[in-house]
C-alpha atoms as a PDB file:
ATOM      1  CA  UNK A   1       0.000   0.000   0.000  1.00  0.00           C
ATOM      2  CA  UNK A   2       2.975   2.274  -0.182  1.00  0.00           C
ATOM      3  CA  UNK A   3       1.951   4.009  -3.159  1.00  0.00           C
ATOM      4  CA  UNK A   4      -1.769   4.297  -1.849  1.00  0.00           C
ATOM      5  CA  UNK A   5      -0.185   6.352   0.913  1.00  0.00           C
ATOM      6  CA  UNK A   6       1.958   8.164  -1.242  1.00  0.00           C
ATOM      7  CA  UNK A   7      -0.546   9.630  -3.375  1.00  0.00           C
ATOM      8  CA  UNK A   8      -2.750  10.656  -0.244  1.00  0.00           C
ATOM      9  CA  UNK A   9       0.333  12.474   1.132  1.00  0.00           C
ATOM     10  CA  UNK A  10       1.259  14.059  -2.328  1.00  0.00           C
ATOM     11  CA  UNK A  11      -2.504  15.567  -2.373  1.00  0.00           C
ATOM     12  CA  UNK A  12      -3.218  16.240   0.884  1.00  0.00           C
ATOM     13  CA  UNK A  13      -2.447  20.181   0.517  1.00  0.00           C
ATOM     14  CA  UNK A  14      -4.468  20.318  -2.387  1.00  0.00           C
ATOM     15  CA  UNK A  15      -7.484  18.364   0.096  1.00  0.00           C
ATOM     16  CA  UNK A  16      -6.833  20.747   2.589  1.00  0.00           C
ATOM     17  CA  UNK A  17      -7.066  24.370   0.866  1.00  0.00           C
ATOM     18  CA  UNK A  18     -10.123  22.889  -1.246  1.00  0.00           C
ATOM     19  CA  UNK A  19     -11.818  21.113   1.670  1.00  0.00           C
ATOM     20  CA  UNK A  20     -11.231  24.237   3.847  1.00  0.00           C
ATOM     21  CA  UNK A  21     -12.259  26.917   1.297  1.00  0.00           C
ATOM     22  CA  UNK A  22     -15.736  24.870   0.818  1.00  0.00           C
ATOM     23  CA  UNK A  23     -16.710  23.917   4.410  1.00  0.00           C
ATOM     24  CA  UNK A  24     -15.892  27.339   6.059  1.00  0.00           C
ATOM     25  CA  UNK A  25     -17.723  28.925   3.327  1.00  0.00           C
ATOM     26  CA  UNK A  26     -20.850  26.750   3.964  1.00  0.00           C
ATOM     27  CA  UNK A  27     -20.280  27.207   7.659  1.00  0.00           C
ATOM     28  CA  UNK A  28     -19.526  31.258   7.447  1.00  0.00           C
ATOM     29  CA  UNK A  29     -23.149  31.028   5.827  1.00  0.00           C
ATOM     30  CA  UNK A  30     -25.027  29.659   7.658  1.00  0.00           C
ATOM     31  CA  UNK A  31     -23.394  31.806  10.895  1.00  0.00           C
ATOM     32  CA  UNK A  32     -24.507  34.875   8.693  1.00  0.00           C
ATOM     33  CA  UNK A  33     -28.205  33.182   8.294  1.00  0.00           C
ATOM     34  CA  UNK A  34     -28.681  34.991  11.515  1.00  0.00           C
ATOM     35  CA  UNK A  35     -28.342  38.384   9.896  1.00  0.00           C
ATOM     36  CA  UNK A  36     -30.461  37.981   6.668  1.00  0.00           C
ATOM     37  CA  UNK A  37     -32.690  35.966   8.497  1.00  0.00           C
ATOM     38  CA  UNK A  38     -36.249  38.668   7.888  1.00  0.00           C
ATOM     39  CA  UNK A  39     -34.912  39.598   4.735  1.00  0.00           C
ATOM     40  CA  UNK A  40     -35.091  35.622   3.499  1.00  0.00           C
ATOM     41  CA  UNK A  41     -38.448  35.527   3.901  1.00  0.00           C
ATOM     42  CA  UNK A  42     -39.338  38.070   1.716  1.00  0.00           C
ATOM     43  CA  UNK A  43     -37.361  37.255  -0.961  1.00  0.00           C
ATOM     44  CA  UNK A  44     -38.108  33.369  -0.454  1.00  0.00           C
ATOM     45  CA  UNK A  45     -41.557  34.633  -1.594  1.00  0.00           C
ATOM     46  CA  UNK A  46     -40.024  36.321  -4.316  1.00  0.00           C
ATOM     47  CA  UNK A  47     -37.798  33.924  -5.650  1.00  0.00           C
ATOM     48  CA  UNK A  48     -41.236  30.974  -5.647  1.00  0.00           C
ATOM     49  CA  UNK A  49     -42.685  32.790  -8.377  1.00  0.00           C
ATOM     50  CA  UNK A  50     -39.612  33.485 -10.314  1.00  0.00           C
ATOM     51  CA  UNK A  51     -41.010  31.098 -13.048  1.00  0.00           C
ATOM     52  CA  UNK A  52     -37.899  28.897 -14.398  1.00  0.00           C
ATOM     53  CA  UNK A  53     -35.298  30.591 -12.129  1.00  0.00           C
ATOM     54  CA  UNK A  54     -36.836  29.157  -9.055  1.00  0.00           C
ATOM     55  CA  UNK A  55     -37.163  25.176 -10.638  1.00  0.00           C
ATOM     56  CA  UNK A  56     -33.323  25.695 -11.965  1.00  0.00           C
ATOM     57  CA  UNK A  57     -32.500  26.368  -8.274  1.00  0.00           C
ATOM     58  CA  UNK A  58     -34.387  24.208  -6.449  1.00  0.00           C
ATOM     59  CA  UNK A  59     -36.297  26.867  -5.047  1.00  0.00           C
ATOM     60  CA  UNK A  60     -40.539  26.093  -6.220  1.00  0.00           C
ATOM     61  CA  UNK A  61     -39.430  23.250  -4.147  1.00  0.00           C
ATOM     62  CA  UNK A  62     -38.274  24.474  -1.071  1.00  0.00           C
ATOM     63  CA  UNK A  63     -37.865  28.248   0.563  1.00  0.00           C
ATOM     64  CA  UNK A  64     -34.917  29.917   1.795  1.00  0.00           C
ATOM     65  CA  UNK A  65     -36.712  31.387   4.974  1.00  0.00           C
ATOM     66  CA  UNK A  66     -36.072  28.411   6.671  1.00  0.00           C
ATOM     67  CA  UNK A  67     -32.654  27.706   7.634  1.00  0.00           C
ATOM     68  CA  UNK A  68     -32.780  24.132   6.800  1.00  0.00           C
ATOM     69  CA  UNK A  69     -34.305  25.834   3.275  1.00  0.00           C
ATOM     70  CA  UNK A  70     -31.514  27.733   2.918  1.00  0.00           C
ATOM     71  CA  UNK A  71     -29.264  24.902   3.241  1.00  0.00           C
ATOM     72  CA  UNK A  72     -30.437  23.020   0.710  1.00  0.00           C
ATOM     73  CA  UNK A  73     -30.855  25.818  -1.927  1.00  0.00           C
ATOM     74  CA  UNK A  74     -28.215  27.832  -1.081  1.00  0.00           C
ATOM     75  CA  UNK A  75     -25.557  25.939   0.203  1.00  0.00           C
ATOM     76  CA  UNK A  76     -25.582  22.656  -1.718  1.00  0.00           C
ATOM     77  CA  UNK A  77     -24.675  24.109  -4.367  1.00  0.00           C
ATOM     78  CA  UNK A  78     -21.783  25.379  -3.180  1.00  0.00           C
ATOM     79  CA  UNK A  79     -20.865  21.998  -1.606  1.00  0.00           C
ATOM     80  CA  UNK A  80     -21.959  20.215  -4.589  1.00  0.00           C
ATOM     81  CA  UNK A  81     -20.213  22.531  -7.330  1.00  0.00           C
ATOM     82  CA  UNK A  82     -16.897  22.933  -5.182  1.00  0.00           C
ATOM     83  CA  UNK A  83     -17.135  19.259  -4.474  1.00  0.00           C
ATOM     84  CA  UNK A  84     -17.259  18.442  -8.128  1.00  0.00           C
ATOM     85  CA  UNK A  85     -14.435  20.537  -9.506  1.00  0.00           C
ATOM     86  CA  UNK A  86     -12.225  18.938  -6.536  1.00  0.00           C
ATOM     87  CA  UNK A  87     -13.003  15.786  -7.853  1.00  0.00           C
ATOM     88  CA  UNK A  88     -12.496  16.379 -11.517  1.00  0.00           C
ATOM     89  CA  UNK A  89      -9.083  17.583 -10.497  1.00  0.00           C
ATOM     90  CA  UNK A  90      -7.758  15.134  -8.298  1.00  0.00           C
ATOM     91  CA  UNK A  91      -9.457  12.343 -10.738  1.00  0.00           C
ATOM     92  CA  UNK A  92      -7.220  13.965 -14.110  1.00  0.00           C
ATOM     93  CA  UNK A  93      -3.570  14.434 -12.481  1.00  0.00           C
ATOM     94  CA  UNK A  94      -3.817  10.712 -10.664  1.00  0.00           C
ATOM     95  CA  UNK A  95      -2.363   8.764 -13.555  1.00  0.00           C
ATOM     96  CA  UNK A  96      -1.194  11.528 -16.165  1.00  0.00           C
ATOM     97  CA  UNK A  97       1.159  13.503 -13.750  1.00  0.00           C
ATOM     98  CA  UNK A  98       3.523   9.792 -13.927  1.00  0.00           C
ATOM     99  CA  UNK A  99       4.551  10.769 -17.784  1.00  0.00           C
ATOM    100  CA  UNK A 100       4.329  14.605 -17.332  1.00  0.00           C
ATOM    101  CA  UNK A 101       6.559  14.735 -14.657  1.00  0.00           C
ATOM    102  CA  UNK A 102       8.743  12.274 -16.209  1.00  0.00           C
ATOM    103  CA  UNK A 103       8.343   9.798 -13.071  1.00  0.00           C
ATOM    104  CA  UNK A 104       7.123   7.102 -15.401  1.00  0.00           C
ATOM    105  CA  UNK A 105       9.803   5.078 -15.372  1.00  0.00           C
ATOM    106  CA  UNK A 106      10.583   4.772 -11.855  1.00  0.00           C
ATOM    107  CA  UNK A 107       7.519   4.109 -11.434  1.00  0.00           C
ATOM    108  CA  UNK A 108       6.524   0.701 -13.703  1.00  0.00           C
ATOM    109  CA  UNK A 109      10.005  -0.536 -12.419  1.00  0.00           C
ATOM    110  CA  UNK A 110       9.306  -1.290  -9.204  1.00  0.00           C
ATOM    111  CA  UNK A 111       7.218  -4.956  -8.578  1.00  0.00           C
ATOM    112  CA  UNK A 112       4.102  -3.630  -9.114  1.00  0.00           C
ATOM    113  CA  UNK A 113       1.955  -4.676 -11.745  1.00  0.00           C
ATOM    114  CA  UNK A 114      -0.294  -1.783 -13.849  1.00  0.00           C
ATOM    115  CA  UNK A 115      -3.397  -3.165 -12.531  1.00  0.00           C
ATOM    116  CA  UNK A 116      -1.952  -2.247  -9.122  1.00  0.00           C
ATOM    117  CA  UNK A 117      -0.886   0.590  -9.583  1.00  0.00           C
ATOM    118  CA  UNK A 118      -4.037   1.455 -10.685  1.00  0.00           C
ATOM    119  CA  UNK A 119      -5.931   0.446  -8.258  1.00  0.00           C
ATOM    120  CA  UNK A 120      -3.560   2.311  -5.758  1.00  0.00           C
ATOM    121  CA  UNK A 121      -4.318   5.326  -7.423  1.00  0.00           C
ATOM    122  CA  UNK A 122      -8.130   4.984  -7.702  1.00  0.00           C
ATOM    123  CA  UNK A 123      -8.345   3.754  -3.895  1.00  0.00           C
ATOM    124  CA  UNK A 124      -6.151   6.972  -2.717  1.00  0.00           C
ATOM    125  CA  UNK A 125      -8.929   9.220  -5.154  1.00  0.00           C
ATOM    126  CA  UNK A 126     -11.705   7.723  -3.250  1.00  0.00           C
ATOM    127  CA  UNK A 127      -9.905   7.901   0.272  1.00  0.00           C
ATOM    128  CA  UNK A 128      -9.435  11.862  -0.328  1.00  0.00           C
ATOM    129  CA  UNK A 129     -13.173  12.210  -1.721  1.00  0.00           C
ATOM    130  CA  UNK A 130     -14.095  10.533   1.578  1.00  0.00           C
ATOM    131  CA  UNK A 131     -11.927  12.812   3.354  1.00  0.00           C
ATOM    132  CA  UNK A 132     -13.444  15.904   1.453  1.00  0.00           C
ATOM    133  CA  UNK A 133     -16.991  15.520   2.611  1.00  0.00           C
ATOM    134  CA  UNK A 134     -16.119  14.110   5.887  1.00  0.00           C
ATOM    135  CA  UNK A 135     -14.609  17.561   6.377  1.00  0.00           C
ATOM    136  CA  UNK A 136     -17.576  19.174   4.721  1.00  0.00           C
ATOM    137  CA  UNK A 137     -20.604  17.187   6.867  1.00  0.00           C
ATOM    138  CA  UNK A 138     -18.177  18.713  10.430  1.00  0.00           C
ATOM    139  CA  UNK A 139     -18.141  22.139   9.258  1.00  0.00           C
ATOM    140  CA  UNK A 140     -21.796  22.132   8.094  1.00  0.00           C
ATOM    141  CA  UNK A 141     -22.807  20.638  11.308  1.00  0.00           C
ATOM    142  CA  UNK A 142     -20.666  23.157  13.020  1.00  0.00           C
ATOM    143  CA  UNK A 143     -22.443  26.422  11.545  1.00  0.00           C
ATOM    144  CA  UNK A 144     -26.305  24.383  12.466  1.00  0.00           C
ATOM    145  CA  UNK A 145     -24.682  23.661  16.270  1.00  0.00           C
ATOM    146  CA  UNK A 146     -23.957  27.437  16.348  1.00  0.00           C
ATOM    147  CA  UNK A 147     -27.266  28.568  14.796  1.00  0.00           C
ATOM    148  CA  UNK A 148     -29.090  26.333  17.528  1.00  0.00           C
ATOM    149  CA  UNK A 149     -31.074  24.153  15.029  1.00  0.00           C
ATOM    150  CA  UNK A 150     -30.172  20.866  13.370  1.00  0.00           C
ATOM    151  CA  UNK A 151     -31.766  19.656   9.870  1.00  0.00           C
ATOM    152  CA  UNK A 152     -33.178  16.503   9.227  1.00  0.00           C
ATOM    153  CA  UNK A 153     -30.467  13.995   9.666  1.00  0.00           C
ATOM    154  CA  UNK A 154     -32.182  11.609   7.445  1.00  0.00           C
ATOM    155  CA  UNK A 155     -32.199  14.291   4.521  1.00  0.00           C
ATOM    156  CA  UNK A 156     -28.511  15.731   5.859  1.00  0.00           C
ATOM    157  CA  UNK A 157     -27.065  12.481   5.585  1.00  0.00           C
ATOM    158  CA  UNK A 158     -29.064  11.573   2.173  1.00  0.00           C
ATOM    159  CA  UNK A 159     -27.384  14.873   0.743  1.00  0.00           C
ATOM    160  CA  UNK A 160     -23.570  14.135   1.664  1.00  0.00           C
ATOM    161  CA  UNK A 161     -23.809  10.410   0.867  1.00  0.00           C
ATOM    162  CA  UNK A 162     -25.312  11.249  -2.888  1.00  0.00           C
ATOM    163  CA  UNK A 163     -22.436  13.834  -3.101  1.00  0.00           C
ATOM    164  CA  UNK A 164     -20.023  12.011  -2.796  1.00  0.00           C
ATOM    165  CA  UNK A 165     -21.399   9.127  -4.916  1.00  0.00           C
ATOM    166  CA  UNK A 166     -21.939  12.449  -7.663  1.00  0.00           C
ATOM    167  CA  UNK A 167     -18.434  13.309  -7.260  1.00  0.00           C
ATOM    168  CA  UNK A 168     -16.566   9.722  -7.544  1.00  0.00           C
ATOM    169  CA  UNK A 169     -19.052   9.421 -10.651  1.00  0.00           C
ATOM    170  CA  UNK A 170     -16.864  12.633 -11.707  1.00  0.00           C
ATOM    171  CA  UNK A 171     -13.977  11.736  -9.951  1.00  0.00           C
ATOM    172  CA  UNK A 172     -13.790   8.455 -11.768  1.00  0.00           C
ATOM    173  CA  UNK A 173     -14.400   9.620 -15.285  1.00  0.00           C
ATOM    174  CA  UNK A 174     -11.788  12.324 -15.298  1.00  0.00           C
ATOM    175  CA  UNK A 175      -9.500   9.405 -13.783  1.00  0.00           C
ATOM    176  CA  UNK A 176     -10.119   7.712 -17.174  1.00  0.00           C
ATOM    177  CA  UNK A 177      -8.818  10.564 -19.069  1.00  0.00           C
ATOM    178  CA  UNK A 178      -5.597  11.150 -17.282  1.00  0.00           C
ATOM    179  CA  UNK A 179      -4.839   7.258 -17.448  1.00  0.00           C
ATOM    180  CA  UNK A 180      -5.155   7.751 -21.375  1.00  0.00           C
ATOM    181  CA  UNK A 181      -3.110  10.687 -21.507  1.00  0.00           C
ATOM    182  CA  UNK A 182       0.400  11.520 -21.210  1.00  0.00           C
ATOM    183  CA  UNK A 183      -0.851  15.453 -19.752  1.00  0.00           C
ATOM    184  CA  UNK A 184      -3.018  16.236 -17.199  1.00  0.00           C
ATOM    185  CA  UNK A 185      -5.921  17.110 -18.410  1.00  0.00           C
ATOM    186  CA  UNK A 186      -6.891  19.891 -15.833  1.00  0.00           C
ATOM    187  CA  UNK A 187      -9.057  21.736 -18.615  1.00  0.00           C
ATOM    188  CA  UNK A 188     -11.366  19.357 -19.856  1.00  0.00           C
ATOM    189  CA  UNK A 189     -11.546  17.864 -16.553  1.00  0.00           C
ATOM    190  CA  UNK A 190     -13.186  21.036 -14.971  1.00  0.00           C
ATOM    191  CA  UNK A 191     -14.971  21.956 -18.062  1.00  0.00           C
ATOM    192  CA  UNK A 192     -16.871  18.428 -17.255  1.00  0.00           C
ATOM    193  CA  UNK A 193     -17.982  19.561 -14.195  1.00  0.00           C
ATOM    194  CA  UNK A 194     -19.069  22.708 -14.976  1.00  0.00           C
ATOM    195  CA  UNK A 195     -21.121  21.848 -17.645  1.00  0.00           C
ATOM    196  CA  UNK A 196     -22.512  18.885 -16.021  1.00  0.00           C
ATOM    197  CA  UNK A 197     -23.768  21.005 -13.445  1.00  0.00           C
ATOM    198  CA  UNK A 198     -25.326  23.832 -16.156  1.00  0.00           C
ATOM    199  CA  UNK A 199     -26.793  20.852 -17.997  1.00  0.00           C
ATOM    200  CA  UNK A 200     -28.735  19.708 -14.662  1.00  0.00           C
ATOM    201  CA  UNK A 201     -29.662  23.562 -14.276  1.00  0.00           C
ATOM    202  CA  UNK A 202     -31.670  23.540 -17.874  1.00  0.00           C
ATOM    203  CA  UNK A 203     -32.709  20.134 -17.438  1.00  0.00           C
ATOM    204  CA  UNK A 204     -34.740  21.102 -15.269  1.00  0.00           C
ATOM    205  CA  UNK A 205     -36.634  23.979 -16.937  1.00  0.00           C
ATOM    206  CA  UNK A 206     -36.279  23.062 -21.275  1.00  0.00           C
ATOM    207  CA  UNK A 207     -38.761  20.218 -21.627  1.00  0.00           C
ATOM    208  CA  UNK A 208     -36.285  19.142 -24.599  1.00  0.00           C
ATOM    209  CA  UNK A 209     -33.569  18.386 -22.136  1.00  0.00           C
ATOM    210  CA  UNK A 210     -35.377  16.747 -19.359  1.00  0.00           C
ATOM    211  CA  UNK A 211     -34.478  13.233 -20.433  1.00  0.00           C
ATOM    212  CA  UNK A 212     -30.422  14.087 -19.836  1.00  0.00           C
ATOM    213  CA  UNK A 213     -31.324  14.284 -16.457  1.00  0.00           C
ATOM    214  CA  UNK A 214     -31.429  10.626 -16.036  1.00  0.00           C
ATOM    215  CA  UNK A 215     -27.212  10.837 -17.530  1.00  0.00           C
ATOM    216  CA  UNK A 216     -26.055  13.358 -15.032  1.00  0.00           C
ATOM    217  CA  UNK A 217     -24.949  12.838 -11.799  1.00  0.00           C
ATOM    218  CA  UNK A 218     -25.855  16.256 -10.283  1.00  0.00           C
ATOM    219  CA  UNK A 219     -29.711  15.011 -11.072  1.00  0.00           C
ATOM    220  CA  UNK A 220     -29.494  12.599  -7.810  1.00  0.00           C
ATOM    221  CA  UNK A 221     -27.421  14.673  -5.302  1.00  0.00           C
ATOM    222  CA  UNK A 222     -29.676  17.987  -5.607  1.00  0.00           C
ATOM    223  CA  UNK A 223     -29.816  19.227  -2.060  1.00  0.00           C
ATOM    224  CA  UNK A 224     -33.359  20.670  -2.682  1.00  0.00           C
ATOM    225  CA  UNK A 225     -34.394  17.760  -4.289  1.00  0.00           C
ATOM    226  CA  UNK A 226     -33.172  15.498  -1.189  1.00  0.00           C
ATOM    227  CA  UNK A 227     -33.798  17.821   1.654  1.00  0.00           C
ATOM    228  CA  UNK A 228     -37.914  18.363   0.367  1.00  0.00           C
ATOM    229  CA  UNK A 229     -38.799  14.028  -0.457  1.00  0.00           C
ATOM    230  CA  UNK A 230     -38.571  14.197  -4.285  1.00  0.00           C
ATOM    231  CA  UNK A 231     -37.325  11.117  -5.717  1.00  0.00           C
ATOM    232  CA  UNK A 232     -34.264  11.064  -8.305  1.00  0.00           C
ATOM    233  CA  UNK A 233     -35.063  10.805 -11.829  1.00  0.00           C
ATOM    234  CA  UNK A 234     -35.898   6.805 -12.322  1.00  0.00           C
ATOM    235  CA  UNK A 235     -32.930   4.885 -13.364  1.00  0.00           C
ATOM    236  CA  UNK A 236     -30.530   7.873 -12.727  1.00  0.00           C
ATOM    237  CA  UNK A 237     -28.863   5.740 -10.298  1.00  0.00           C
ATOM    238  CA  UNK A 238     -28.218   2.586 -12.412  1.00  0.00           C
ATOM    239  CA  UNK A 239     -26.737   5.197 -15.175  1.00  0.00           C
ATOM    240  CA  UNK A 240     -24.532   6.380 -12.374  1.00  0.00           C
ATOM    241  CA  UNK A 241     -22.906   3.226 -11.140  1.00  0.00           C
ATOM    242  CA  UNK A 242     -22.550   2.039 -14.840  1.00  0.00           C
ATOM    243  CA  UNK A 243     -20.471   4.894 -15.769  1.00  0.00           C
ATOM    244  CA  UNK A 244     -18.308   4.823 -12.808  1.00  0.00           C
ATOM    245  CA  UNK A 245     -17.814   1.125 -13.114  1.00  0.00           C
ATOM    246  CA  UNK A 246     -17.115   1.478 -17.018  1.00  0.00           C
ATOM    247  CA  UNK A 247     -14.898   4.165 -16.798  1.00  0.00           C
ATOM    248  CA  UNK A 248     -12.804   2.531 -13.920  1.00  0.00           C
ATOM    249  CA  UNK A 249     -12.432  -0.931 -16.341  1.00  0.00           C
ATOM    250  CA  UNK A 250     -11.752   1.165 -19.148  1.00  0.00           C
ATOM    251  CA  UNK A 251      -9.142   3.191 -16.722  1.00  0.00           C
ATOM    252  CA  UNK A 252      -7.303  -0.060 -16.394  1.00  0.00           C
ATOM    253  CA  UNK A 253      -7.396  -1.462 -19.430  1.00  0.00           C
ATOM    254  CA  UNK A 254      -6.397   1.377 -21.570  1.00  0.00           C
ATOM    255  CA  UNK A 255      -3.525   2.171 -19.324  1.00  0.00           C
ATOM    256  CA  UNK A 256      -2.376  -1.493 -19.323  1.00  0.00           C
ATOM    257  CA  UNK A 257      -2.001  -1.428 -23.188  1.00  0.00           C
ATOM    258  CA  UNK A 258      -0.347   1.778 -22.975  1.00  0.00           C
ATOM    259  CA  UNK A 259       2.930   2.062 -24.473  1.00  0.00           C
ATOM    260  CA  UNK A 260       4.731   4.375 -21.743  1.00  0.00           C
ATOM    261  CA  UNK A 261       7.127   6.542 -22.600  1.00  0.00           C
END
């Protein structure tokens, strides 16, 4: 497991600045709830009848005068988005950085087979996603402790868990495109997330596009969604697991016929 370990150490800075920035955001929020707190109600009412703007956000769903409300519309996002783009990146410099950083060849010469290495890689991604929304669910907790109200735990722990399934799904594709390339591919990786996460936005209000919802992984880990009983789109979650099984297999056997240089 020594290179499991190394990769955890070699990205636990970028863990820590990206957990960090995303938790004490989501927990500086909801400490300011507080101070917005008359003004949400208002323009909770507002935003309801905002037509398409409030489906795209979650918000003909649920309000944002509630704290719990504001959670879910508000601050999943954040969570979700941030959440995403850390796992694009960490998922396309696993494998790639090896030949970019010319480390390649140390590398395949020690005893380990490519399926291994692999798999050493992939398990370290998933260990650091883990790691990411553990640090997440304590600061989130945090800012409700300090606010003196706790959501739904049911609903709180529905969110995270579907997060962090949404963001291996992510995770694990972009890990498929840096095992098949000799660069990192930073830029496609985070253009992926992105517009993963505008598709689910007009999903949701062009009627034309409402079957892609079923193909995207921010479809099943919408906090408003979660937090106010709707189901997931049906079969969203079979789609899900496929594609992060697929891309994993593909991960390793693309890389094992790769001629490394």
């Amino acid at each position: 497991m020594y290179l499991f370990w190394q990769e955890c150490k070699m990205n636990v800075k970028m863990l820590l600045i990206w957990a960090f920035c995303v938790g004490g955001l989501s927990l500086g929020c909801l400490c300011l709830y507080d101070s917005v707190a008359e003004s949400m109600g208002e323009m909770s009412e507002a935003f309801a009848n905002m037509g398409v703007f409030s489906e795209a956000l979650g918000m003909d769903k649920m309000g944002i005068g509630t704290l719990e409300g504001y959670y879910a519309v508000e601050i999943c996002i954040l969570i979700s988005l941030g959440g995403a783009m850390f796992a694009a990146m960490l998922g396309a410099g696993m494998v790639a950085k090896e030949e970019e950083g010319h480390t390649c060849e140390f590398l395949n010469a020690l005893p380990l087979g490519r399926g291994r290495i692999i798999g050493e890689k992939y398990a370290a991604m998933t260990a650091l996603l883990v790691v990411f929304h553990g640090i997440c669910v304590v600061f989130s907790l945090a800012g409700f402790a300090w606010m003196g109200s706790m959501p739904d735990l049911e609903h709180f722990a529905g969110y995270h868990g579907t997060a962090f399934l949404m963001c291996l799904e992510i995770g694990t594709v972009c890990f498929l495109l840096s095992a098949l390339r000799s660069r990192k591919p930073l830029g496609p990786a985070i253009g992926l997330a992105v517009l993963l996460y505008l598709l689910d936005l007009f999903s949701r209000v062009v009627p034309a596009l409402e079957k892609l919802k079923v193909m995207n992984p921010f479809s099943y880990s919408n906090g408003a969604d979660i937090f106010s009983g709707v189901k997931s789109p049906e079969g969203s979650w079979a789609v899900g697991a496929a594609v992060t099984i697929l891309a994993l297999g593909l991960a390793s056997w693309g890389y094992g016929k790769r001629d490394l240089v």
